[in-house]
Protein backbone atom coordinates (compact mmCIF):
# COMPACT_ATOMS: atom_id res chain seq x y z
CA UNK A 1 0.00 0.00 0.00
CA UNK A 2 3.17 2.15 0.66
CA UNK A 3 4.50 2.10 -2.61
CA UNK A 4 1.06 3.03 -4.35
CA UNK A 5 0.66 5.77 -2.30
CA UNK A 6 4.04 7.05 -2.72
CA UNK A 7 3.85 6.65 -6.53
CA UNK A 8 1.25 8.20 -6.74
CA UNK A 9 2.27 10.83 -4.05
CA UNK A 10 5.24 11.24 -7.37
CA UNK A 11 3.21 11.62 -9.98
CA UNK A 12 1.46 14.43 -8.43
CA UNK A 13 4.12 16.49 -6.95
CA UNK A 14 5.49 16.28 -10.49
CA UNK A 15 2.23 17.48 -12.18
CA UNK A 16 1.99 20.57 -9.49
CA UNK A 17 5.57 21.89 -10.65
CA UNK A 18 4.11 22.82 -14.20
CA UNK A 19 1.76 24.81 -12.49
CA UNK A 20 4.24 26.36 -9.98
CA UNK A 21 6.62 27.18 -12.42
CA UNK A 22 3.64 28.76 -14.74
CA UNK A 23 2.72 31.19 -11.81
CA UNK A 24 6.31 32.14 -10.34
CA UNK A 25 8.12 32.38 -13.65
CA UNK A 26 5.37 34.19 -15.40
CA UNK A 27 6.56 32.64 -18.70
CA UNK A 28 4.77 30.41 -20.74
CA UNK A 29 4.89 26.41 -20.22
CA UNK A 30 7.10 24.87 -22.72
CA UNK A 31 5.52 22.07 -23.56
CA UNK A 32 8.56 20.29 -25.42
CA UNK A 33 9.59 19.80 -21.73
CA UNK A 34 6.09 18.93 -20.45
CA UNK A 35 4.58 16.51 -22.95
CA UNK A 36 7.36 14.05 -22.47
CA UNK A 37 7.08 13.84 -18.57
CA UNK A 38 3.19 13.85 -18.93
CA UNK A 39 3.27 10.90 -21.29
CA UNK A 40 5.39 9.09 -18.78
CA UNK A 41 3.50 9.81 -15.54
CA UNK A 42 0.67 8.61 -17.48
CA UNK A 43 2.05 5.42 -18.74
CA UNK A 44 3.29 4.81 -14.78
CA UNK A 45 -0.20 5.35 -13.60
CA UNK A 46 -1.46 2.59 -15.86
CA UNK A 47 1.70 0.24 -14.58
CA UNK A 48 0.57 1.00 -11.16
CA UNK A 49 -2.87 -0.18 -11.96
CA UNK A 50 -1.86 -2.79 -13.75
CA UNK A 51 0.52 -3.86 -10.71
CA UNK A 52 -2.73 -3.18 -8.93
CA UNK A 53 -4.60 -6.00 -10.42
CA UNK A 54 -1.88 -8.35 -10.11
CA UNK A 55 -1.61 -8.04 -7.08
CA UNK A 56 -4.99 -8.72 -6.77
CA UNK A 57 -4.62 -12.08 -8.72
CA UNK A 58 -1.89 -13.15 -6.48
CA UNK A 59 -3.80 -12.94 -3.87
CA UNK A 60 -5.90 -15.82 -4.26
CA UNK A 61 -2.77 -17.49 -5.58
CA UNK A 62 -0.89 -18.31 -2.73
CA UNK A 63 1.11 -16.79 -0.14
CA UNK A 64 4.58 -16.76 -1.99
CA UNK A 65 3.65 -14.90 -4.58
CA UNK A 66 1.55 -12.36 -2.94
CA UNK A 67 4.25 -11.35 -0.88
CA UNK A 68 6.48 -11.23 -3.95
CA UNK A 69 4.22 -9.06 -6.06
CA UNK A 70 3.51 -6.73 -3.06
CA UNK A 71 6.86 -6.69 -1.83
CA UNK A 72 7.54 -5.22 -5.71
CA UNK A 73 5.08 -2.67 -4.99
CA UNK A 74 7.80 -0.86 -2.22
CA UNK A 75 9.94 -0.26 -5.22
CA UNK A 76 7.50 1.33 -7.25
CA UNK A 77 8.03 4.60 -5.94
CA UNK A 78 11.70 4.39 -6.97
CA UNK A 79 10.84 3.08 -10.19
CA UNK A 80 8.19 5.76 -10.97
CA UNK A 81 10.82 9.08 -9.90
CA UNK A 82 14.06 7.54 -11.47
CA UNK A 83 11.97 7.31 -14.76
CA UNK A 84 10.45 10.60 -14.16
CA UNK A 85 13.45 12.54 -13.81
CA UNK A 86 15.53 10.53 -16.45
CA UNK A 87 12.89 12.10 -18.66
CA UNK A 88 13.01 15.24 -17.36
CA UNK A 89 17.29 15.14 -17.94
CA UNK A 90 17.13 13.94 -21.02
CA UNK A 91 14.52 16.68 -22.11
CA UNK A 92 17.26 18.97 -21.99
């Protein structure tokens, strides 16, 4: 439950920059930078549903493998930054 929380706890924080920078730079969004990174968050948001149902399946599976699958889902919040701000580097 951590790791969903905390990637999606990512994903947010990332989307609320745009906006921050919009309002304190008072320059327009450049949306070479921001179409990437929103592509991405949105492609992690369907991983972590589809991680989601998995885990779900697992469930009824056996004990093994639910703990493997939700013991995955502690990483997800790593997963889900390092990709977001390889994109955001490599926008540059």
């Amino acid at each position: 439950m951590f790791g969903l929380v905390a990637s999606f706890g990512v994903c947010f924080d990332q989307l609320g920059l745009f906006f921050a920078a919009r309002v304190y730079q008072g320059t327009p969004i450049e949306w070479k930078w921001v179409l990437p990174e929103l592509l991405v968050i949105a492609v992690l948001l369907g991983c972590i549903y589809w991680w989601w149902n998995l885990k779900s399946w697992a469930s009824r599976r056996g004990r093994v493998l639910k703990n493997v699958i939700g013991g995955t889902g502690v990483l997800l919040p790593i997963l889900v930054f390092n990709v977001i701000f390889w994109v955001f580097i490599l926008t540059f």
